[in-house]
Structure formats: C-alpha cells, structure tokens
Protein backbone atom coordinates (compact mmCIF):
# COMPACT_ATOMS: atom_id res chain seq x y z
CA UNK A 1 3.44 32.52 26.41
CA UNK A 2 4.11 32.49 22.56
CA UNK A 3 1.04 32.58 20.72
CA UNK A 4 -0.34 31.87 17.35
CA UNK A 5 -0.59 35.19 15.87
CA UNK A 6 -0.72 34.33 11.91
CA UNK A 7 -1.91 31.86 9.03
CA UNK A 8 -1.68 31.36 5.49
CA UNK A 9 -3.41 28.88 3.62
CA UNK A 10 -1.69 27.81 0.05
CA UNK A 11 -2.42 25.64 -2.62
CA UNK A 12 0.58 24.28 -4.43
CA UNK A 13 1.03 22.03 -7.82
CA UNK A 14 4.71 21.36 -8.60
CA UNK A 15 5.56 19.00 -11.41
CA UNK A 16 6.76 15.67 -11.41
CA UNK A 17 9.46 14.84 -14.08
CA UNK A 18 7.70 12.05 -15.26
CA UNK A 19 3.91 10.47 -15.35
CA UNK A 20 3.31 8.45 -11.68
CA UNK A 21 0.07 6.06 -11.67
CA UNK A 22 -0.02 4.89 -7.94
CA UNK A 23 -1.29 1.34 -7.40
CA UNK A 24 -3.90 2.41 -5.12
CA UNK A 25 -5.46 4.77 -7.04
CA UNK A 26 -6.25 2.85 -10.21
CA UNK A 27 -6.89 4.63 -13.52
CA UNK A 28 -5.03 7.75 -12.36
CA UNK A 29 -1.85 9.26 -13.70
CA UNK A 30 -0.20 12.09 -11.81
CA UNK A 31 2.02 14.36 -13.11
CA UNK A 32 1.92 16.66 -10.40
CA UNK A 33 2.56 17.21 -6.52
CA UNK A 34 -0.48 18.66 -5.68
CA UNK A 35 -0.98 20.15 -1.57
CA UNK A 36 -2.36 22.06 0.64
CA UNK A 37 0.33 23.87 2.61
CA UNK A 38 0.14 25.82 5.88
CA UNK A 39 1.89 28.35 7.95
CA UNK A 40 1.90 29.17 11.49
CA UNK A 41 3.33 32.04 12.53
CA UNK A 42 3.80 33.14 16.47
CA UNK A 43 3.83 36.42 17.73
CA UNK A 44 7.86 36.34 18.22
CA UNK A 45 7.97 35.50 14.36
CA UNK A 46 8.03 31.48 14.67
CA UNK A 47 6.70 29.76 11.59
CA UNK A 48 5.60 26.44 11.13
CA UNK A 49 4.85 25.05 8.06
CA UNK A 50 2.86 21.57 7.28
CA UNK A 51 1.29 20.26 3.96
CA UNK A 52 -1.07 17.77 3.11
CA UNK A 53 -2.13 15.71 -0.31
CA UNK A 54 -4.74 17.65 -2.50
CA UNK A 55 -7.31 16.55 -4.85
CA UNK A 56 -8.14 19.59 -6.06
CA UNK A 57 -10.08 22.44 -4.28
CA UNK A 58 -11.79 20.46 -1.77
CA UNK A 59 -9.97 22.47 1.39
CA UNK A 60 -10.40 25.72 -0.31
CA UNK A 61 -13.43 26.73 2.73
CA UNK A 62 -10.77 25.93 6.00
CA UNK A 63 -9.18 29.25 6.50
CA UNK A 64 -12.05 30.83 8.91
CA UNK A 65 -12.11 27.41 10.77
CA UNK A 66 -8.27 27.89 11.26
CA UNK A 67 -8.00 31.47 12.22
CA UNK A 68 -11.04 30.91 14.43
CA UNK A 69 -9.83 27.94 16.92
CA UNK A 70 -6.30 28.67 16.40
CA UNK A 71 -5.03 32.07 16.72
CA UNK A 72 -4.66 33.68 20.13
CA UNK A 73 -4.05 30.60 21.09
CA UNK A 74 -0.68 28.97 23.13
CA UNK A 75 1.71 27.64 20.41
CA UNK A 76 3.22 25.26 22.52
CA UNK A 77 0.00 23.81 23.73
CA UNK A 78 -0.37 20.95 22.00
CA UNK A 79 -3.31 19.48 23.79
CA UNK A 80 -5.33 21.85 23.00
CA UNK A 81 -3.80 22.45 19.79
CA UNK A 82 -5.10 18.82 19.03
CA UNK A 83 -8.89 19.29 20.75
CA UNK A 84 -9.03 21.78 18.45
CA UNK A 85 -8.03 19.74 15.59
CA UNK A 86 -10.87 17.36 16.64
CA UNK A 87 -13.22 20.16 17.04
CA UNK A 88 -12.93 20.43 13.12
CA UNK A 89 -13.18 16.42 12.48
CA UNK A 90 -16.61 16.64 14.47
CA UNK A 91 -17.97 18.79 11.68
CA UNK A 92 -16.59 16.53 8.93
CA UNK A 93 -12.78 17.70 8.40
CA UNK A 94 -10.10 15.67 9.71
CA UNK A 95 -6.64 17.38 9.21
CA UNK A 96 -4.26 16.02 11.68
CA UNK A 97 -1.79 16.82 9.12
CA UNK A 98 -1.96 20.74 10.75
CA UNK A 99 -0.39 19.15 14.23
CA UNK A 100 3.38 18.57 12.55
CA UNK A 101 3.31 22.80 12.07
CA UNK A 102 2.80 23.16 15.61
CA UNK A 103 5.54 20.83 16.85
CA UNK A 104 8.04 22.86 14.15
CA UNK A 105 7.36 26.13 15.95
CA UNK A 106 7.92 23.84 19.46
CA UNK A 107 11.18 22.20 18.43
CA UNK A 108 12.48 25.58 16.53
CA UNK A 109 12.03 27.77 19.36
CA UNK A 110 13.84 24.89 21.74
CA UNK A 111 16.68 25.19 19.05
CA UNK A 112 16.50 21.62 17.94
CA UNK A 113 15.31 19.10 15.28
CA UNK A 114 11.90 17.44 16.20
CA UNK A 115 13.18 14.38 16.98
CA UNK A 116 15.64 15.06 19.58
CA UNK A 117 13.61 17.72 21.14
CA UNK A 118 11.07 14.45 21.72
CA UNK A 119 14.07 12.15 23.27
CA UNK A 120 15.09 10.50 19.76
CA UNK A 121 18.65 9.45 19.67
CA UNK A 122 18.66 7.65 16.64
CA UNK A 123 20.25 10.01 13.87
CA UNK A 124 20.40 7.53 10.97
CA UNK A 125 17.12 5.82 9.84
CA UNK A 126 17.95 2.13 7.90
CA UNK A 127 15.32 2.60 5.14
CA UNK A 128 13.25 0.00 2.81
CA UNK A 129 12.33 1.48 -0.67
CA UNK A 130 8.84 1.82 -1.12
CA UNK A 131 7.84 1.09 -5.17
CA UNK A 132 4.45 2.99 -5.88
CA UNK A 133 3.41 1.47 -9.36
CA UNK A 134 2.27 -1.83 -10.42
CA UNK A 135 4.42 -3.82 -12.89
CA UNK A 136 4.73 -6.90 -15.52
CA UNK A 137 7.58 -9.20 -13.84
CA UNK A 138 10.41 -8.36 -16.06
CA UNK A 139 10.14 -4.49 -14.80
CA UNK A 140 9.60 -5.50 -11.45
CA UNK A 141 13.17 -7.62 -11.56
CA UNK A 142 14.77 -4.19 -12.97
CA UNK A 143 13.16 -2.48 -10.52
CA UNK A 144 14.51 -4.62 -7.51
CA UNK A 145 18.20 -5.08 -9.23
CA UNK A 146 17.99 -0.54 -9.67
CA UNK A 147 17.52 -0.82 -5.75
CA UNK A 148 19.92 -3.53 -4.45
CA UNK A 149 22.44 -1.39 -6.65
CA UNK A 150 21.54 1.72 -4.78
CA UNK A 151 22.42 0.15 -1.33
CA UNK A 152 18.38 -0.94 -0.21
CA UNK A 153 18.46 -4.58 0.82
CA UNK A 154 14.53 -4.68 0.99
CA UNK A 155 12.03 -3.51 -1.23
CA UNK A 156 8.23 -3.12 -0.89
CA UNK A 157 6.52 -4.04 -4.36
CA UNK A 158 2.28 -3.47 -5.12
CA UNK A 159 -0.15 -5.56 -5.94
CA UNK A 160 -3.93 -4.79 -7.02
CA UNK A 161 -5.07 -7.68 -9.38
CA UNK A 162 -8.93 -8.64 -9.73
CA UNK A 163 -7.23 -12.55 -10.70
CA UNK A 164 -5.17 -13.58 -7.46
CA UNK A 165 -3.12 -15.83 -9.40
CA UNK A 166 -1.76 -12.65 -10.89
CA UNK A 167 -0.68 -11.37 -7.76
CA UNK A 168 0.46 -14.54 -6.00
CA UNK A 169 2.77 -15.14 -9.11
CA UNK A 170 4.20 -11.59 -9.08
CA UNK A 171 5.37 -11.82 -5.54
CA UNK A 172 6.36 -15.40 -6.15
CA UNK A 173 8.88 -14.55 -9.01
CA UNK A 174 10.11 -11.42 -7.27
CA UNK A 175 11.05 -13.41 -3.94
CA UNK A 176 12.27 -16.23 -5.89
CA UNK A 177 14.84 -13.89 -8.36
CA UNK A 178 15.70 -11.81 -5.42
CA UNK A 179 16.59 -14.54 -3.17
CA UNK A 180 19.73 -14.14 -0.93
CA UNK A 181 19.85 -10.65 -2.20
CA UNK A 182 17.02 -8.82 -1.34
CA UNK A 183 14.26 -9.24 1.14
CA UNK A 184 10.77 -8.40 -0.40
CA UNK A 185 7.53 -7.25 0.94
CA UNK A 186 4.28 -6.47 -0.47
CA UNK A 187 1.32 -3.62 -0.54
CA UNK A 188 -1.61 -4.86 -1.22
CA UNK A 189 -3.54 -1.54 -1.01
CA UNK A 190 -6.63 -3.29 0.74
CA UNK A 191 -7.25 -0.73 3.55
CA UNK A 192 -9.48 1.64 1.61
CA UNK A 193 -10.70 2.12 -2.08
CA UNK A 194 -10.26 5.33 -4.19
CA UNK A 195 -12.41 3.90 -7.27
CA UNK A 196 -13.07 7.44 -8.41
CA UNK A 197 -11.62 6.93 -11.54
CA UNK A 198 -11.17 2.90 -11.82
CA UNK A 199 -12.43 -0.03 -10.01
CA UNK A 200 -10.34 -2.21 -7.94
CA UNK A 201 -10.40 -5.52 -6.13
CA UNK A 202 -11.70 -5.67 -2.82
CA UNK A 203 -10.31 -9.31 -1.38
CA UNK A 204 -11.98 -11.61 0.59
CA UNK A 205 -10.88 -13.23 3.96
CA UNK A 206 -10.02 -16.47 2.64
CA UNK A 207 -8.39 -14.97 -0.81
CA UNK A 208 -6.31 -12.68 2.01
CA UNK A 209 -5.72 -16.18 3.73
CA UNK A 210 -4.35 -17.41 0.54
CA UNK A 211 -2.00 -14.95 0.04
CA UNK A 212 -0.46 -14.75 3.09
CA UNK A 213 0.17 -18.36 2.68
CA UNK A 214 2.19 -17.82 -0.47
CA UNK A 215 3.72 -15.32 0.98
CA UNK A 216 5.17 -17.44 3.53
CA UNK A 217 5.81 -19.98 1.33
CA UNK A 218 8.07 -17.55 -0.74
CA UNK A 219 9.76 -15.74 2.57
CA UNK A 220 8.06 -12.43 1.90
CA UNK A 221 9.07 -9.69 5.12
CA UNK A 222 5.46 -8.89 5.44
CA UNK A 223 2.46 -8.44 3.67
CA UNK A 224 0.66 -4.97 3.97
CA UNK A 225 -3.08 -3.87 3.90
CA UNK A 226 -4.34 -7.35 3.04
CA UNK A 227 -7.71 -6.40 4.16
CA UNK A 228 -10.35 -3.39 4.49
CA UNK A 229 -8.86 -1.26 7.23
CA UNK A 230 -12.12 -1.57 8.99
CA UNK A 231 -12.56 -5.14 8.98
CA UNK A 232 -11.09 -5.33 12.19
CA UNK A 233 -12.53 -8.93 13.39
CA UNK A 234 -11.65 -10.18 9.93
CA UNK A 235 -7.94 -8.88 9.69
CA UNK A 236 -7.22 -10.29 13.80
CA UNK A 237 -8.63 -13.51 12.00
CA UNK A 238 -5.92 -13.15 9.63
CA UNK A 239 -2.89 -12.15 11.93
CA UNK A 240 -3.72 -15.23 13.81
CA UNK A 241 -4.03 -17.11 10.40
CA UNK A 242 -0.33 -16.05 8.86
CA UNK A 243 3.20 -17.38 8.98
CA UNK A 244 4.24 -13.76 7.46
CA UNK A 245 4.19 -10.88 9.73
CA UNK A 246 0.97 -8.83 8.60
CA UNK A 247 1.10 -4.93 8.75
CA UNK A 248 -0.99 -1.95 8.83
CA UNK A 249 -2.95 1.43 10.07
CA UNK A 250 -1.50 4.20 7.91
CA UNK A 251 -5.10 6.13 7.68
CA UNK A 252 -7.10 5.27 10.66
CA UNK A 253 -8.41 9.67 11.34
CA UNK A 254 -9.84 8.28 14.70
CA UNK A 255 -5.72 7.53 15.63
CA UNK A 256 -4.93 6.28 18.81
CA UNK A 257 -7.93 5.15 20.58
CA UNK A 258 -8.84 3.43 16.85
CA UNK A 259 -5.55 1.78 16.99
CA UNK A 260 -5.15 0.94 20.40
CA UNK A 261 -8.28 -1.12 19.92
CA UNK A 262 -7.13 -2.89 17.04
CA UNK A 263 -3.71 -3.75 18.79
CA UNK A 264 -5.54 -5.00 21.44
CA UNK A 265 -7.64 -7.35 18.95
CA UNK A 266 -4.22 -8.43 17.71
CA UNK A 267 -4.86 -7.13 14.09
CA UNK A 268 -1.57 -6.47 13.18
CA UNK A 269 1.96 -7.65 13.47
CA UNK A 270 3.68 -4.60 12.18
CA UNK A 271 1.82 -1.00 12.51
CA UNK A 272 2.10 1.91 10.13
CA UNK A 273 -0.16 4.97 11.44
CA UNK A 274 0.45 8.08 9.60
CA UNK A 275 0.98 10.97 11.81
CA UNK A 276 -0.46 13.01 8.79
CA UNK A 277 -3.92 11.15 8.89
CA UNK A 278 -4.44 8.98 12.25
CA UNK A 279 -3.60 11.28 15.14
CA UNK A 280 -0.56 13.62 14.00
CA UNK A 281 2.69 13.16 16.04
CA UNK A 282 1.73 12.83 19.75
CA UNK A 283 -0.92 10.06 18.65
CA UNK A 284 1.87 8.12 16.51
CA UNK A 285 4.30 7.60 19.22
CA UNK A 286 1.87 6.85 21.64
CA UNK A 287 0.62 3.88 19.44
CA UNK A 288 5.05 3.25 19.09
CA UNK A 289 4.31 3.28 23.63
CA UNK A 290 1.81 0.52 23.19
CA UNK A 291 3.38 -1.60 20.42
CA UNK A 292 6.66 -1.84 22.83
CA UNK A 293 4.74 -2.73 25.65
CA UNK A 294 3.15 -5.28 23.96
CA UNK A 295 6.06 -6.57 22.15
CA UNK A 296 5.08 -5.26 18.27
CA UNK A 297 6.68 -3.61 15.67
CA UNK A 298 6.48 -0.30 14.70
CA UNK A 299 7.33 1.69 11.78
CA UNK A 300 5.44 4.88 10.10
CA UNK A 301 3.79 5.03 6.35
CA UNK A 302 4.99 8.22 4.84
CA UNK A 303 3.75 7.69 1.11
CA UNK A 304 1.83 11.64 0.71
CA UNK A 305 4.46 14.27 0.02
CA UNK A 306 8.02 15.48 1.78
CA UNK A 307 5.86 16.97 4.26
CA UNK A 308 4.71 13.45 4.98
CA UNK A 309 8.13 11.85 4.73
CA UNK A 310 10.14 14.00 6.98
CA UNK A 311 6.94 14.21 9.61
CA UNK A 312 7.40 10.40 9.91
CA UNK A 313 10.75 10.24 9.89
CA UNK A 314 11.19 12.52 13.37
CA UNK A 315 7.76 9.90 14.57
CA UNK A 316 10.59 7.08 13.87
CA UNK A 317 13.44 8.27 15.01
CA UNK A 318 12.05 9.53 18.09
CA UNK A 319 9.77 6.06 18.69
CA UNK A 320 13.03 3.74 19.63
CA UNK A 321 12.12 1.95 16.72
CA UNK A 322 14.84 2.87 14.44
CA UNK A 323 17.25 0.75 15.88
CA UNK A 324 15.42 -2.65 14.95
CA UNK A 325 13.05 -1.74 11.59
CA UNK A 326 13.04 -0.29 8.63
CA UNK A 327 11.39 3.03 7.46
CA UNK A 328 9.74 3.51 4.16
CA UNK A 329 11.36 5.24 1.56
CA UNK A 330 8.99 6.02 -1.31
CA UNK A 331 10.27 5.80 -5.04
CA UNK A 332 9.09 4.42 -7.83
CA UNK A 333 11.11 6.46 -10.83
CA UNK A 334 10.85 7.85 -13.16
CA UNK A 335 8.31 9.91 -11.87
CA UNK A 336 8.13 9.67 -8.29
CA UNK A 337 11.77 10.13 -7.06
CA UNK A 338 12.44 13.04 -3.89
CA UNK A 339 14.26 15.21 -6.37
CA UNK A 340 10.55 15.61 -8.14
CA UNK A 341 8.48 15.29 -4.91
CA UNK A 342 10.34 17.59 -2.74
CA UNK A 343 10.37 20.67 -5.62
CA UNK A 344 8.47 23.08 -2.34
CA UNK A 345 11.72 22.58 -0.33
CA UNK A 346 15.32 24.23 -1.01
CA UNK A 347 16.60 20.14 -1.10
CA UNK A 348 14.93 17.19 -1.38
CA UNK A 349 15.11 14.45 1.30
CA UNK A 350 17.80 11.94 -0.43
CA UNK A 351 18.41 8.60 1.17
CA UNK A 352 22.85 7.31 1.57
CA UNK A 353 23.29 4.03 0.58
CA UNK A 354 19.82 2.84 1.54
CA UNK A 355 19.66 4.99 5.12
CA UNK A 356 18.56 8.67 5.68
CA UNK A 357 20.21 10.89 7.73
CA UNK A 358 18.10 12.74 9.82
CA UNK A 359 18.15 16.47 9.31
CA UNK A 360 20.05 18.78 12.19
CA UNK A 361 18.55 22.01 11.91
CA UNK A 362 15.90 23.01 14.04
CA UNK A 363 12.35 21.97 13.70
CA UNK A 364 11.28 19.75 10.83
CA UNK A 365 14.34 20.01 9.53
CA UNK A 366 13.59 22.04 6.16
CA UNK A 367 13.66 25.65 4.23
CA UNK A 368 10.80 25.95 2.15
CA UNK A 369 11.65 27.20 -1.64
CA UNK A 370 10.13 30.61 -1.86
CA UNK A 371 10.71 30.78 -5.77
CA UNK A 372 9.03 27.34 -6.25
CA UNK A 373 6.80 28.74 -3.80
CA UNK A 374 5.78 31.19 -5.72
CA UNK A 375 5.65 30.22 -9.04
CA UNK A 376 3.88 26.98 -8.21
CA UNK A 377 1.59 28.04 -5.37
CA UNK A 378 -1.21 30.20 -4.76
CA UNK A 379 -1.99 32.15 -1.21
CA UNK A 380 -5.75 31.68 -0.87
CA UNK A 381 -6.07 32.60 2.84
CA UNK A 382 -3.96 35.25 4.82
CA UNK A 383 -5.69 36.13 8.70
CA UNK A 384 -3.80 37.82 11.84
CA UNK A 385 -5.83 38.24 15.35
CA UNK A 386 -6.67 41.41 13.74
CA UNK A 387 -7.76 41.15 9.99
CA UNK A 388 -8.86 38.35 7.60
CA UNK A 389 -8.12 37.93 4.17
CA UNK A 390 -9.62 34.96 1.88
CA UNK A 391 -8.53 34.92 -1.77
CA UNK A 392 -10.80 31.97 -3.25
CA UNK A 393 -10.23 33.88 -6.88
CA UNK A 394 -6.59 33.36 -6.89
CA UNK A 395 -7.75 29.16 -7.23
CA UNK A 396 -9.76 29.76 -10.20
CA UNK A 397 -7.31 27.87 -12.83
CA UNK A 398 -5.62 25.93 -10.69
C-alpha cells in the first residue's frame, strides 16, 4: 500500500504582467496570482501537487486538519481520500481542490497522464476563449477580431450591468459584428456575488427571461449563470423558458448529489461543475455519467489558476465530451494571458490554433518552477507521520 507520508502547505503570489479586474468581482483589480498550493508526498517519494485561489490568509489554520485525516493514510484511496475531504467541509472548510493532488500521485505512479489513466482518449481539446473583463463595444469588437485571428471560432464575453439595456445591447452588437465569423456566448456572473469591494446586479427572473430572449434573437451559443446558483426552481423556470441553451454549476461545494438534483429539475442545458469547488474529479465526471444519460451537455469551468485549468482539462478529456463541445480557455490580455497565470509551472498551458493539446507526461501533466517557487512562495506548513512544523510567521508580509 503506498501511503501519504508528507505535506507542505504554501502560499504563493506571482505577478501578472498587467492589471486584471474580473467581471465578477466588481471594484477589484488584480495584479497578482495569488494560491494556496499543496504537496502530497507518499512514502515511495510520490508527490502530488494541487493549488487553489487565495484571498489572502484565510487558509493559513489547515495544516493540522491535513496532516491529521490525511497522512498514514492509502494514497490511492480515493474514497476515503474524499470522506475525508468532507470531514473538513462539515466544520466549515470545503477544499475539494486537495482531491486533483491525490489523483497526480494515482496517475504518476500508473505511469500515465490523468486522463488516460481514467479511460480518456481524446488528446486534443477544441477550446472557446473565455474573456474575463467587462468592456465598451468598440474593445469588445477588438477583442473578438484578436481571437478569430488566433484560430478561436467562439468566444465567451461578460456582462454585469445594473441597466439591462446595457447588457442586452453589448451582446447584441457583438453577435451582430461577429456574424458568420464567430459564434458568441455570454457570462453573466449571476451564480453568486463577491460585493466585498463593489456592488453588483442581482437579476430577476423575468429580467433573466428577457435576456435569454435577446439572446436568441441574436444567435448567442449559450448564456451562462443567468441566475443565483441557488435559485434552483427559478433557473428550471428559465431553461424551460429559453430558445438559447442555458448553462451552469461551476461552484456548487455540495457537487454531485447538488447537481444531480438540479439536472433532474432540468436547470440547465449545458453544465460547468468545477472539479476544484463542487466535488473534485470523481464528482465531475460522474455529473459528465448523468448528463450523457440524460442527453446534456457537458463541459468544465476552469477560470481559478493553471491548477484549475489543467485539473479540468483531464475532467474533459476523460468525460467523452471532448469530441462534441468546447472547453474554456481563459484570457482576457493584457493581464490575464497563461504566460502570466501559469508563472508556478516550468511552461504555461498555451492553446494551438484555438485547441490544447493535452499534456503526455505522467500525472497532471506539469513540473512545478522551483525558482518561481521560491521567490514567490512561502512554506507555512511542513508535517511527516512523525513531526509537525507550522510556520504562520513566514505569512506576515505577504
């Protein structure tokens, strides 16, 4: 039996090479990555490594609730792995995002990438490109041309206007200047609010009715988060409602059974779950089980980090989806592009021509950069089965 012997807790800020302010965070700039990284290491000398969005120190406390229901115990386990997981969500801390290491160490030690190790065949991922920012309609025309030239033929755009005119005329002009060219979807970042630092809209059933009706009427792919994530009577009401496929479920924590339920209630046309928030890997693909069997789409969100990108991408290309959607490919330059996101690995996860080809090396499929490691992380928590060592100095300027 190979066992979890080690863990290291890290916080990490690398910089971005140019102010991001994400749509669904409104009043926020980033300039920085900023995650929580772990590592797993099994008695043979296994590591897997996972990492997971941070706001600041908030996961600074987790290192005696991971060396406590983790090591000793069977890496390759991963049902009790993932009780264990929800043994920390019952007192408040939901970090699926710690499941991905665990499948690394599974799929290294088997000697291949995730994906195949799970019976994915599909090496090349057709990919949509996923714009983070809002913006006037003459940048938003740029922004669409920048992508048609770099070999995407559809392209997600945001919206997060308090006057729904706004909105319904920035998808309008996009779909009409793009026509023939380009397909266009939309985000409208309705699922949950992050007001910390700005207020945002929170729509209504009938506005959400409203847009998806001149969404339709413009030929939009699909419309995304058009409602509170937990409205789950209200967004079936919707599905039923639309001409334009409507898609969701990136952070349901409760995962499958929460998702299951809501396919059942036909709230979605399209689902999203993010295997670093609603379930972690196993969950995902059996939510991609259920949405074959019942004759939905299915296709991961992956806007976090690279951890988050490449997690999702082995959840796709091992879901038999890859063959008939598109995954998301987040970029929204100048400041969020993978060569800036991906600074913790040795390369950054580039897409070809508007498709990503899925990494062959065992595992996850990357080296982390021990220089960039380094310079921009900090090791707050080191244990073994034998010692424990927790550093919460070392976070005192970051």
């Amino acid at each position: 039996m190979q066992v979890l012997d080690r863990v290291e807790l890290y916080l990490v800020k690398t910089p971005l090479p140019a102010p991001h302010t994400p749509s669904w965070i409104p009043g926020t700039v980033r300039t920085h990555v900023s995650m929580y990284i772990v590592r797993f290491i099994t008695d043979d000398g296994v590591e897997g490594w996972s990492g997971f969005p941070a706001a600041g120190r908030e996961r600074a406390g987790l290192g005696d609730l991971l060396a406590s229901l983790f090591l000793g115990q069977d890496a390759g386990d991963i049902d009790n792995l993932a009780e264990r997981i929800q043994i920390m969500a019952a007192g408040g801390n939901f970090n699926w995002w710690l499941e991905p290491a665990f499948w690394d160490i599974k799929a290294k030690t088997a000697g291949l990438p995730l994906y195949k190790y799970l019976g994915g065949t599909d090496d090349r991922l057709k990919l949509y490109a996923s714009s983070g920012e809002l913006r006037d309609t003459h940048a938003r025309r740029e922004e669409a041309e920048a992508r048609l030239a770099e070999g995407f033929d559809t392209m997600k755009m945001r919206v997060h206007d308090f006057d729904e005119a706004v909105d319904i005329e920035h998808i309008s002009d996009a779909a009409s200047y793009m026509q023939g060219r380009m397909k266009i979807s939309v985000d409208c970042n309705q699922a949950f609010r992050l007001t910390q630092n700005g207020d945002a809209p929170q729509w209504s059933l009938e506005r959400a009715k409203r847009f998806v009706d001149a969404a339709a009427d413009v030929g939009l792919a699909w419309v995304e988060e058009p409602l509170f994530g937990e409205w789950h009577e209200e967004i079936a009401k919707l599905t039923t409602h639309s001409r334009v496929p409507v898609a969701g479920g990136e952070l349901h924590v409760m995962g499958y059974r929460e998702l299951a339920r809501m396919l059942k209630m036909g709230c979605y046309n399209i689902y999203q779950p993010d295997a670093m928030w609603a379930g972690g890997i196993s969950q995902s693909l059996k939510v991609a089980a259920l949405c074959r069997e019942q004759g939905l789409k299915f296709t991961p969100h992956c806007w976090s980090n690279g951890f988050g990108f490449i997690v999702n991408a082995h959840v796709f290309a091992a879901s038999g989806f890859a063959g008939e959607a598109l995954f998301e490919y987040p970029v929204s330059p100048p400041g969020w592009i993978p060569e800036g996101r991906d600074l913790i690995f040795t390369q950054p996860f580039l897409h070809e021509n508007g498709g990503f080809n899925m990494p062959q090396t065992p595992g996850l499929g990357f080296e982390i950069d021990q220089a960039n490691l380094a310079k921009y992380g900090r090791c707050f928590f080191k244990a073994s089965r034998k010692s424990t060592h927790w550093m919460p100095e070392v976070l005192a300027d970051l």
